[in-house]
Protein backbone atom coordinates (compact mmCIF):
# COMPACT_ATOMS: atom_id res chain seq x y z
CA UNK A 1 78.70 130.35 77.59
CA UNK A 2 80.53 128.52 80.47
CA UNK A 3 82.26 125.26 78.49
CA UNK A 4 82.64 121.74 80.45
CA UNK A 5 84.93 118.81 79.41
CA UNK A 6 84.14 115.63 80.94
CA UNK A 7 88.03 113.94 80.96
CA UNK A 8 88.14 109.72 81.63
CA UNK A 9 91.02 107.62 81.61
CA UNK A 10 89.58 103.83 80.14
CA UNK A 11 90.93 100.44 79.69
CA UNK A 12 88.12 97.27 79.27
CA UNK A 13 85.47 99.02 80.53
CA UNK A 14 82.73 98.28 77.95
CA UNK A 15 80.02 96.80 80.73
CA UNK A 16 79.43 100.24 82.82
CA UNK A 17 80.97 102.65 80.18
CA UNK A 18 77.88 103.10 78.27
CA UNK A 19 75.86 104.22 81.60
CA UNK A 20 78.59 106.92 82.43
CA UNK A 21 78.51 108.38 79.05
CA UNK A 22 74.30 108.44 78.78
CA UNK A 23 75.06 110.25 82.20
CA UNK A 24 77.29 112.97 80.66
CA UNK A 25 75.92 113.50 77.29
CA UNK A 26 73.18 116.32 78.71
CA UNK A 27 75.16 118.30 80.33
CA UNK A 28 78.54 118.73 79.40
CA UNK A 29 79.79 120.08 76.36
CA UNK A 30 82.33 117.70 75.35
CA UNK A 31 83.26 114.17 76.55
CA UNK A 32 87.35 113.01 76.01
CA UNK A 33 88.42 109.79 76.74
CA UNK A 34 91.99 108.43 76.66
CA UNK A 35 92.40 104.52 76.32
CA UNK A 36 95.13 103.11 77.67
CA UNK A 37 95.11 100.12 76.05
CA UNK A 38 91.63 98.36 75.74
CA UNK A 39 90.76 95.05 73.88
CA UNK A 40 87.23 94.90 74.05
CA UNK A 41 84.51 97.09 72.69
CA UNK A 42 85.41 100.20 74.93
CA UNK A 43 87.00 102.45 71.87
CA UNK A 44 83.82 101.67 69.90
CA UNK A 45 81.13 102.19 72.55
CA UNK A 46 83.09 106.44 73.88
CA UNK A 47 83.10 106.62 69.71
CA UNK A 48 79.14 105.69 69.77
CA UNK A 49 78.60 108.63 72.90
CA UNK A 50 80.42 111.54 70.60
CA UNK A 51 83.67 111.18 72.76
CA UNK A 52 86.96 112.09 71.31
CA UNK A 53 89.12 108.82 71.83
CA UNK A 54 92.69 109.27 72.17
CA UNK A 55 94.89 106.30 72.67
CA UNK A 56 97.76 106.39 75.58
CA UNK A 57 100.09 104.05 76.28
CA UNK A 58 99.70 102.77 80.29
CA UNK A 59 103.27 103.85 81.92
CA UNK A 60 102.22 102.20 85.27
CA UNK A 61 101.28 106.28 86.07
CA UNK A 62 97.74 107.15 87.05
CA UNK A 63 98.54 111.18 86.54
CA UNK A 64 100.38 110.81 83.63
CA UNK A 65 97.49 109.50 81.89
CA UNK A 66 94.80 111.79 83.07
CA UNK A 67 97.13 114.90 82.09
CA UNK A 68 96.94 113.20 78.84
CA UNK A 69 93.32 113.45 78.78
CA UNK A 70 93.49 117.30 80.21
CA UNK A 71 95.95 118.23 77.12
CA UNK A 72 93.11 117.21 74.58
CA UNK A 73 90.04 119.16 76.91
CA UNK A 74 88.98 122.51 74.71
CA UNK A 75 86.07 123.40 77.92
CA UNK A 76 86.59 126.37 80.70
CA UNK A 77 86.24 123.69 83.17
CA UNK A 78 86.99 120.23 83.63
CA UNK A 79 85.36 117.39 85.12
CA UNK A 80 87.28 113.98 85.57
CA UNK A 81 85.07 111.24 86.35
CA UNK A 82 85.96 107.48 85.86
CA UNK A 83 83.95 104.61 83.79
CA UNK A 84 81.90 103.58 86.62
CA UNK A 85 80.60 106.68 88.12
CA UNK A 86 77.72 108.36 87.01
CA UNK A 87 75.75 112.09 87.27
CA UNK A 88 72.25 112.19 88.19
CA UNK A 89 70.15 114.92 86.51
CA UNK A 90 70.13 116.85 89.77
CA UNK A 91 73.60 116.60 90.75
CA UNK A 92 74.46 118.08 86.59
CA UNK A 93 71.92 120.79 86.90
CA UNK A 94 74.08 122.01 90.15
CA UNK A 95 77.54 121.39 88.57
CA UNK A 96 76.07 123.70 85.64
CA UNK A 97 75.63 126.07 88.18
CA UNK A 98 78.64 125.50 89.98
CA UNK A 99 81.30 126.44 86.82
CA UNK A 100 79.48 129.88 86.35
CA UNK A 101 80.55 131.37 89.77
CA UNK A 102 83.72 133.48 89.11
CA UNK A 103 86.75 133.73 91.61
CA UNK A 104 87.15 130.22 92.26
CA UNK A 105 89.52 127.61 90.90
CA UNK A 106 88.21 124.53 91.38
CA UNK A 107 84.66 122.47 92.97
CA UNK A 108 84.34 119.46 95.43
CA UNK A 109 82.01 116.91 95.20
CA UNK A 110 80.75 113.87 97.11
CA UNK A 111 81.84 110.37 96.00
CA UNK A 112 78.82 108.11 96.75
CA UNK A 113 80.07 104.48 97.33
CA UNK A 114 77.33 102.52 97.67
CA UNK A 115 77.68 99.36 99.82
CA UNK A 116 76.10 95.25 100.04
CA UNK A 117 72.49 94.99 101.34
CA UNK A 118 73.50 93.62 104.52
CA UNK A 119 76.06 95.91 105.63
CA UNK A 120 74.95 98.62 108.59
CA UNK A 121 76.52 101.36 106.25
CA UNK A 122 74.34 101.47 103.04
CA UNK A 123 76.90 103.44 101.41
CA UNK A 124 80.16 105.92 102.07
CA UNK A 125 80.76 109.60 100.82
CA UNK A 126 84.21 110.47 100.39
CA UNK A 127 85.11 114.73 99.21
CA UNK A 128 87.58 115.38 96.21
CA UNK A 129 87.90 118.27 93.84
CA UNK A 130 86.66 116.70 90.82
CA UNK A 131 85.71 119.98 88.99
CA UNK A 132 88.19 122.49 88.57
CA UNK A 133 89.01 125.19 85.66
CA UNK A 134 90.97 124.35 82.63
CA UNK A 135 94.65 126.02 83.48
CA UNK A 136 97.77 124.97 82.62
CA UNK A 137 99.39 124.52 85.88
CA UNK A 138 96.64 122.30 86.76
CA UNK A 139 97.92 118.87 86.71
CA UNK A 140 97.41 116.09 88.69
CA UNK A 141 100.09 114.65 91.08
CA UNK A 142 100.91 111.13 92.08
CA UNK A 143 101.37 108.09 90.56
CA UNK A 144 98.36 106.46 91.77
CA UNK A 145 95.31 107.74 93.41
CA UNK A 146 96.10 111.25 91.63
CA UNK A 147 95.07 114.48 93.02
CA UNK A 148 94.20 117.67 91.33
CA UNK A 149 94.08 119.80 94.66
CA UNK A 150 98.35 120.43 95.49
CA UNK A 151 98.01 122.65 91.89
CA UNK A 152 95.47 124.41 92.67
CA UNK A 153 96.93 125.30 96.02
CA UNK A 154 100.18 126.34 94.72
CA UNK A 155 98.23 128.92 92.70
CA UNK A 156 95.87 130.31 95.88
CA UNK A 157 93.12 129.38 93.70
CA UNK A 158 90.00 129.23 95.82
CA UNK A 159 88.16 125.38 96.00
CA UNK A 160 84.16 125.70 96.53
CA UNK A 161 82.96 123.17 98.99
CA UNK A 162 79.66 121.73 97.84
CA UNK A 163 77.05 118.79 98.20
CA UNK A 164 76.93 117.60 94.85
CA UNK A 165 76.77 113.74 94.00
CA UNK A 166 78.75 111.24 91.66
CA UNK A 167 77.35 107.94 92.29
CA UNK A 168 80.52 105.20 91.82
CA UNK A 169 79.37 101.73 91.39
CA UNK A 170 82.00 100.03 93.26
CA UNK A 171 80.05 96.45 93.31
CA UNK A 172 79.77 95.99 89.76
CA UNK A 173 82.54 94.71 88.95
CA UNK A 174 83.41 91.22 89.31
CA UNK A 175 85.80 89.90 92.12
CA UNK A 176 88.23 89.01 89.77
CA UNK A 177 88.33 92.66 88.36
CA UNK A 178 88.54 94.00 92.05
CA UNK A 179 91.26 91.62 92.56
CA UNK A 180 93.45 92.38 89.80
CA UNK A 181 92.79 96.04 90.70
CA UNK A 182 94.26 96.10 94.06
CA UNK A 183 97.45 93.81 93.02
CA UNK A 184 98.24 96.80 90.38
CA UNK A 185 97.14 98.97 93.04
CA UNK A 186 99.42 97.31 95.56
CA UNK A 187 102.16 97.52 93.07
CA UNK A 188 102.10 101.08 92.02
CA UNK A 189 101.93 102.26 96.14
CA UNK A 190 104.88 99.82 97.00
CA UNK A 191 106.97 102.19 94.32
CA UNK A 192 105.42 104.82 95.76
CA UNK A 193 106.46 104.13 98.90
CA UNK A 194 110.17 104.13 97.86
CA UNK A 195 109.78 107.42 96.71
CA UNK A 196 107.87 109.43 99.20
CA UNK A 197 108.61 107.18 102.85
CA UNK A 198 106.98 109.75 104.77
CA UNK A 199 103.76 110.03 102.96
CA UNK A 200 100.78 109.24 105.17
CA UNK A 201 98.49 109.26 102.38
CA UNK A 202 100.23 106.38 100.65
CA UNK A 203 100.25 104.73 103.68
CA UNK A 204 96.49 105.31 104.25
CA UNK A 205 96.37 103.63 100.42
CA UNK A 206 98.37 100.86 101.43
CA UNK A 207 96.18 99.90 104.14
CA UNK A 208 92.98 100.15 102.36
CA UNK A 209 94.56 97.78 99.56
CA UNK A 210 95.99 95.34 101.79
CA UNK A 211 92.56 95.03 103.91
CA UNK A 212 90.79 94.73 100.42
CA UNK A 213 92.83 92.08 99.38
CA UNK A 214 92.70 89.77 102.81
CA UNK A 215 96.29 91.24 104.37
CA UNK A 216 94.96 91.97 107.71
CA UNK A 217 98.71 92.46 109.38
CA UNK A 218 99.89 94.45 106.28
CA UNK A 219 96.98 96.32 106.50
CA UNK A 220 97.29 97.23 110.29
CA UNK A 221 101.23 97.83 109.68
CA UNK A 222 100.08 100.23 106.93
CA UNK A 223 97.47 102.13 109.05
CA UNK A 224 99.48 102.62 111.87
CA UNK A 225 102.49 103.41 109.57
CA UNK A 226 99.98 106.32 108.57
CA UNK A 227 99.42 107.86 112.05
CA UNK A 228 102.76 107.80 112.86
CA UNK A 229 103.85 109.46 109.66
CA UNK A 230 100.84 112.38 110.21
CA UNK A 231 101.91 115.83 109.74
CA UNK A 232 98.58 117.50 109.39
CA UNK A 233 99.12 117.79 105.94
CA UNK A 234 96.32 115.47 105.08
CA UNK A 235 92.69 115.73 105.31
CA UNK A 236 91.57 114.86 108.70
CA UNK A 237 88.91 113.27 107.66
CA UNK A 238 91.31 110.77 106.15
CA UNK A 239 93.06 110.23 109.66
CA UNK A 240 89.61 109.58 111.32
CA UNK A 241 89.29 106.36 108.38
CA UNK A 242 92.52 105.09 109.15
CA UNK A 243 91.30 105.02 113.04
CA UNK A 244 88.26 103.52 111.57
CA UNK A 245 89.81 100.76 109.19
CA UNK A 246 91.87 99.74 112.70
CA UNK A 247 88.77 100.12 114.94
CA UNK A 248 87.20 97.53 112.55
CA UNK A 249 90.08 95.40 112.21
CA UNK A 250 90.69 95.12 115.84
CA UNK A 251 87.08 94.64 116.59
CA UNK A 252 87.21 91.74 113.98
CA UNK A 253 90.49 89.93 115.95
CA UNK A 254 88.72 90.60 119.30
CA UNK A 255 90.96 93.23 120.81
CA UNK A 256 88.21 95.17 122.55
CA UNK A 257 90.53 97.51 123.80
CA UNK A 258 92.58 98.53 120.88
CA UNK A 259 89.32 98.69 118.83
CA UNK A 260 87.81 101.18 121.77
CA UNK A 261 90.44 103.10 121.38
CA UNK A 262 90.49 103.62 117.91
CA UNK A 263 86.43 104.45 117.60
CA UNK A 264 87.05 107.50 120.09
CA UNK A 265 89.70 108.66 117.96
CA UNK A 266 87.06 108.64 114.96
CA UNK A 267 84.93 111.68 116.01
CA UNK A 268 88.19 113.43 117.15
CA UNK A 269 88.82 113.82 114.05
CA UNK A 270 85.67 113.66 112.06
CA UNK A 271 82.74 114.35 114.50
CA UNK A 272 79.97 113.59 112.03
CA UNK A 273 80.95 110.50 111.42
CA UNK A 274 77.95 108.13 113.22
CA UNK A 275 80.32 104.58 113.05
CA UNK A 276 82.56 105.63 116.06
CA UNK A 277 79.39 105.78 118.46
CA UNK A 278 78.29 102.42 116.60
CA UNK A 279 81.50 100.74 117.54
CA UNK A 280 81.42 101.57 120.72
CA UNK A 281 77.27 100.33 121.09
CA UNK A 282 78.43 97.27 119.82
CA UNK A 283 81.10 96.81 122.13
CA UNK A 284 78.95 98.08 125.04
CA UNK A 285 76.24 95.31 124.03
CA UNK A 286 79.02 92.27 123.94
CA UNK A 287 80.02 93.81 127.51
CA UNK A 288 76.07 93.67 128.17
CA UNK A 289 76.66 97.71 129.42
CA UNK A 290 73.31 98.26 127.57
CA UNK A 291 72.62 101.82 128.65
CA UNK A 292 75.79 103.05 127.11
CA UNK A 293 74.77 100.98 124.05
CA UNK A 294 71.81 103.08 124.35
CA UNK A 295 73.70 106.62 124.90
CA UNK A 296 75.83 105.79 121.94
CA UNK A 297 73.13 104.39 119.51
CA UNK A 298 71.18 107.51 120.58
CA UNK A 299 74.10 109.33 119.32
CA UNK A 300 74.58 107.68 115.58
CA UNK A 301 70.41 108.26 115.70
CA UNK A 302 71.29 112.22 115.80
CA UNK A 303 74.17 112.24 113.74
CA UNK A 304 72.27 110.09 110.74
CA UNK A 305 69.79 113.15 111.10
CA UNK A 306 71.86 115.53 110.18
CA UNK A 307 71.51 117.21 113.38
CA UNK A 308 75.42 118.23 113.21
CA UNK A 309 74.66 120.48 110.47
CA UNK A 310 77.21 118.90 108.55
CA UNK A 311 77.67 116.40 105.47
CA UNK A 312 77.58 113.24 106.73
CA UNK A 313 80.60 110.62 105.33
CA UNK A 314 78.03 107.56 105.87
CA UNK A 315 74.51 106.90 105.01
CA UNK A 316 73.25 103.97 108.02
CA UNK A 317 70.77 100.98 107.43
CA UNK A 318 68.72 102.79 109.91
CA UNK A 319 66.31 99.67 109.94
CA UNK A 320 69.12 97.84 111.84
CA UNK A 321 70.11 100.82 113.81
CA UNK A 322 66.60 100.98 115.19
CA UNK A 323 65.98 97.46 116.21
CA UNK A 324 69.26 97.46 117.64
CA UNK A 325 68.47 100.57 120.11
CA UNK A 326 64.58 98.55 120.55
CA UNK A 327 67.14 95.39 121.66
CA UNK A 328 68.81 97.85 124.29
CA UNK A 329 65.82 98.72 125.63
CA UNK A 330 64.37 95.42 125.60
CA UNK A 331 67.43 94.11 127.95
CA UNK A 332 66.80 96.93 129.95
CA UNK A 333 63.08 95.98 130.71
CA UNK A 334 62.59 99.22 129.25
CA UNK A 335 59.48 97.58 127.08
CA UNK A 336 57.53 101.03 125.96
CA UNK A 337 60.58 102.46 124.61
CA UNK A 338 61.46 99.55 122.95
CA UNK A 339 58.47 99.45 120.84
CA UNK A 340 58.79 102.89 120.00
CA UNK A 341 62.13 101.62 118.54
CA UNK A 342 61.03 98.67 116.98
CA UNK A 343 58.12 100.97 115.09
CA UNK A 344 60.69 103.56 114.01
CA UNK A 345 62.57 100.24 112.61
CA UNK A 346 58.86 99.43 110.68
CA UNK A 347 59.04 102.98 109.22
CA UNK A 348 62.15 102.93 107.69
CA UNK A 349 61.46 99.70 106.09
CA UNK A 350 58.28 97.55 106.23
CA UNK A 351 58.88 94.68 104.94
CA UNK A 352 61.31 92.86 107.14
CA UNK A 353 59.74 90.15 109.36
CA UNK A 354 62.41 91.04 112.42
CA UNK A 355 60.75 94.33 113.63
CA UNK A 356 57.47 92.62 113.76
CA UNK A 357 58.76 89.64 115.99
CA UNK A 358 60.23 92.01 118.55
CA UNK A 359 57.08 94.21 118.82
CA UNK A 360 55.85 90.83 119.13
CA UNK A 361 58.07 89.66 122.06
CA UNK A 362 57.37 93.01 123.77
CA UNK A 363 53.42 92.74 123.41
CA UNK A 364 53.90 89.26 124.97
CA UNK A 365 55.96 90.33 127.99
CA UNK A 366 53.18 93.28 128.50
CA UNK A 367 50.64 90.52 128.49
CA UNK A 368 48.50 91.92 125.70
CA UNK A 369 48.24 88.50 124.05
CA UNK A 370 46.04 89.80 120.97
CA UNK A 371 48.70 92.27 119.56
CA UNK A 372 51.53 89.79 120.07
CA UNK A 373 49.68 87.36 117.92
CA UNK A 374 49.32 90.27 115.45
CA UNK A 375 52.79 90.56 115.16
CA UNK A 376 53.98 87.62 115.24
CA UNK A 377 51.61 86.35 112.47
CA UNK A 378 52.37 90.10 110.20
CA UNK A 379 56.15 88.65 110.92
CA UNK A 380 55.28 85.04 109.83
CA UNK A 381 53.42 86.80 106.50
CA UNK A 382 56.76 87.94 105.37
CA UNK A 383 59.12 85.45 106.29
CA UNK A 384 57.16 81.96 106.88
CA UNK A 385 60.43 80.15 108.70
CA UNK A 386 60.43 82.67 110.85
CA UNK A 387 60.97 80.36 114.31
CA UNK A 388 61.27 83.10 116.81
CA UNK A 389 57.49 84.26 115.61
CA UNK A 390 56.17 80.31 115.02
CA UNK A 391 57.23 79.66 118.84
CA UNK A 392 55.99 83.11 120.02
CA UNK A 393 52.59 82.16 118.12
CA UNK A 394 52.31 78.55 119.80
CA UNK A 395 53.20 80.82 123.48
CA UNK A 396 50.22 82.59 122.16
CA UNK A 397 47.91 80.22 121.70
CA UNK A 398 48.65 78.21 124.79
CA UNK A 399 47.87 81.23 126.64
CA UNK A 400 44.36 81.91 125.47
C-alpha cells in the first residue's frame, strides 16, 4: 500500500486548524505538524486529530521549517497543505489515485481562493506541486513562498498536471491577521531581495504584498520591476498576473491607456484567463464603444465555459457578467438580445431584484406594458426599495 503524509507548518492557528485536520484524517495515512511557536490551543487541538507535533523554532525561513516537517514524514508521498486549506472528499479520492501512478515525481493541484460576494471573480485558482514523493533531495527552496518544484527538476523527475482541488480560506482570517501577515511577508521578500536582485518571482511577491497592504506605487514599482527582470524562467502564467495586478491598478488611478495595455498582455500570456477581455469591456463601456464591450464580454462568456479546453485560473460572478452584456445590448437598442441576457443573468441566480428590473425596462421600451409590470413587481418582491422598479411600476400604471 501507497503511504501519504500530510506535512503543515503551524503557529496560532487554533480557529481553522480543526477543519483542515477533519479534512485529512480519511485519507491520508499520517498527519505531521511542526509548530513554530504557538500560544494558543493549536498543539492541543493537531494532538486531538492523531498528528505528530514537533516543535521548531521560527528562523524567519519558510523552507527551513517545512523541511523540518518533511524530516519527520514516514509516507511514500507527501502532501504539504497549510492550516487553512482543506480537501474535499472528491478531490482525496483523486489524490489517492494520483500517488499510485509510477514514473512520476511529483502532482499539481489547483489552489481555490475563494473571493467577497461582491467581487466579479467569485474565486482564483492558482497551480503548485503540492504532492510529490518522499526523496531526500526533495526540499523546498526559498525563504518565503517556498517551492518544492526546482528539486524535483534537478532530478528529471516527471510532475503530473492535474485538476484536483484544495480549497484555501483566505477570508477567514481577521484583518488584523492579514495585516500582520503581509508586514512579515514584506519583511522576509525585502531580504530576499538582497539576495537574489534578479528574481522576478520575488518581485511578483513584492507586488502582491505591497498592493495587499495599500502601497499602490510600491506595488506598481514591484510589478514592473518583475517584467523587466523576466527571463522565462517563471511560469507564464505568473507574468500574465503581474500584467493583471497593473491592469487593475492602472484602471483604479484612471490611466486608461496603461491599463489597456496591460489587459492585452494578459491573454498573451495566459489565454484562458476571461479578466483581460473584462477589462477591456469595461473600458469599452466608460468609452461608451458598446459593441466592443459586447465582442469582449462575448469573449469572457466563452472562456468561463470552458470552451478553451483548458483549466480556467478564475471562476466569474456570471450573474454580473450577464446583465452587464444585457446593458450592452440595451445601449445598443438591441432590446431582444438584451433580454436573452438579462434571462441568462435570472438562471444563474434568481434571486437578485436587478435582472428583473432590466427585463423590466426592456418590456417597457417594447411597449408590452403587462410583462414590464411583471417584472418590475417580481423585482420589487425581492428587494422592496428597489426605486428603478417603484418608478418603472408608477410608468406602468400611468400608461394603462
Amino acid at each position: 500500500m501507497v503511504l501519504l503524509s500530510a506535512c503543515l507548518i503551524v503557529k496560532n492557528e487554533a480557529v481553522l486548524l480543526p477543519h483542515c485536520l477533519e479534512s485529512l484524517r480519511p485519507f491520508v495515512d499520517e498527519i505531521v505538524v511542526v509548530d513554530t511557536g504557538s500560544d494558543d490551543d493549536t498543539v492541543e487541538i493537531a494532538h486531538r486529530y492523531g498528528a505528530r507535533v514537533h516543535h521548531f523554532p521560527w528562523v524567519g525561513d519558510f523552507a527551513a521549517a517545512r523541511n523540518e516537517s518533511l524530516r519527520h514524514a514516514k509516507g511514500d508521498w507527501i502532501l504539504y497543505i497549510d492550516a487553512d486549506e482543506v480537501v474535499d472528499a472528491g478531490n482525496a479520492a483523486k489524490i489517492r489515485q494520483a500517488i499510485g501512478q509510477k514514473d512520476i515525481f511529483g502532482i499539481t493541484v489547483r489552489q481555490c481562493i475563494p473571493q467577497q460576494a461582491e467581487n466579479i471573480v467569485t474565486a482564483f485558482y492558482s497551480e503548485y506541486c503540492r504532492i510529490f514523493r518522499r526523496h531526500p533531495d526533495i526540499r523546498f527552496e526559498g525563504v518565503i513562498h517556498e517551492q518544492i518544484l526546482p528539486s524535483i527538476e534537478r532530478l528529471d523527475g516527471t510532475v503530473l498536471r492535474t485538476d484536483i482541488v484544495i480549497h484555501h480560506w483566505a477570508y477567514a482570517a481577521t484583518g488584523e491577521k492579514k495585516r500582520r501577515r503581509a508586514e512579515r511577508n514584506l519583511t522576509c521578500l525585502l531580504i530576499e531581495a538582497k539576495r537574489a536582485t534578479d528574481d522576478p518571482f520575488i518581485y511578483f511577491n513584492l507586488g502582491m504584498t505591497y498592493r495587499e497592504l495599500g502601497q499602490r506605487d510600491m506595488a506598481l514599482h514591484s510589478f514592473h520591476c518583475a517584467l523587466s527582470k523576466d527571463d522565462g524562467s517563471i511560469k507564464r502564467e505568473l507574468i500574465a498576473q503581474v500584467h493583471l495586478n497593473l491592469a487593475k491598478l492602472y484602471l483604479e488611478s484612471g490611466d486608461s491607456a496603461r491599463a489597456a495595455h496591460h489587459a492585452r498582455q494578459i491573454a498573451t500570456f495566459e489565454p484562458n484567463n476571461p479578466l483581460a477581455d473584462y477589462i477591456l469591456a469595461t473600458l469599452a463601456v466608460t468609452d461608451k464603444q458598446f459593441n466592443t464591450a459586447i465582442r469582449h464580454l462575448e469573449n469572457v462568456v466563452r472562456i468561463a465555459k470552458g470552451e478553451e479546453r483548458v483549466f480556467s485560473s478564475v471562476n466569474l460572478n456570471m450573474t454580473q457578467v450577464y446583465l452587464e452584456l444585457g446593458s450592452c445590448r440595451t445601449a445598443m437598442g438591441d432590446y431582444q438580445g438584451a433580454e436573452v441576457e438579462f434571462i441568462r443573468s435570472l438562471e444563474c441566480n434568481s434571486s437578485v431584484a436587478l435582472p428583473y428590473l432590466l427585463l423590466g425596462n426592456c418590456r417597457f421600451l417594447c411597449g408590452d406594458l403587462i410583462e414590464a409590470r411583471n417584472m418590475f413587481e417580481r423585482a420589487l418582491a425581492i428587494e422592496p426599495s428597489l426605486e428603478g422598479a417603484q418608478r418603472g411600476l408608477a410608468l406602468c400604471c400611468n400608461h394603462e
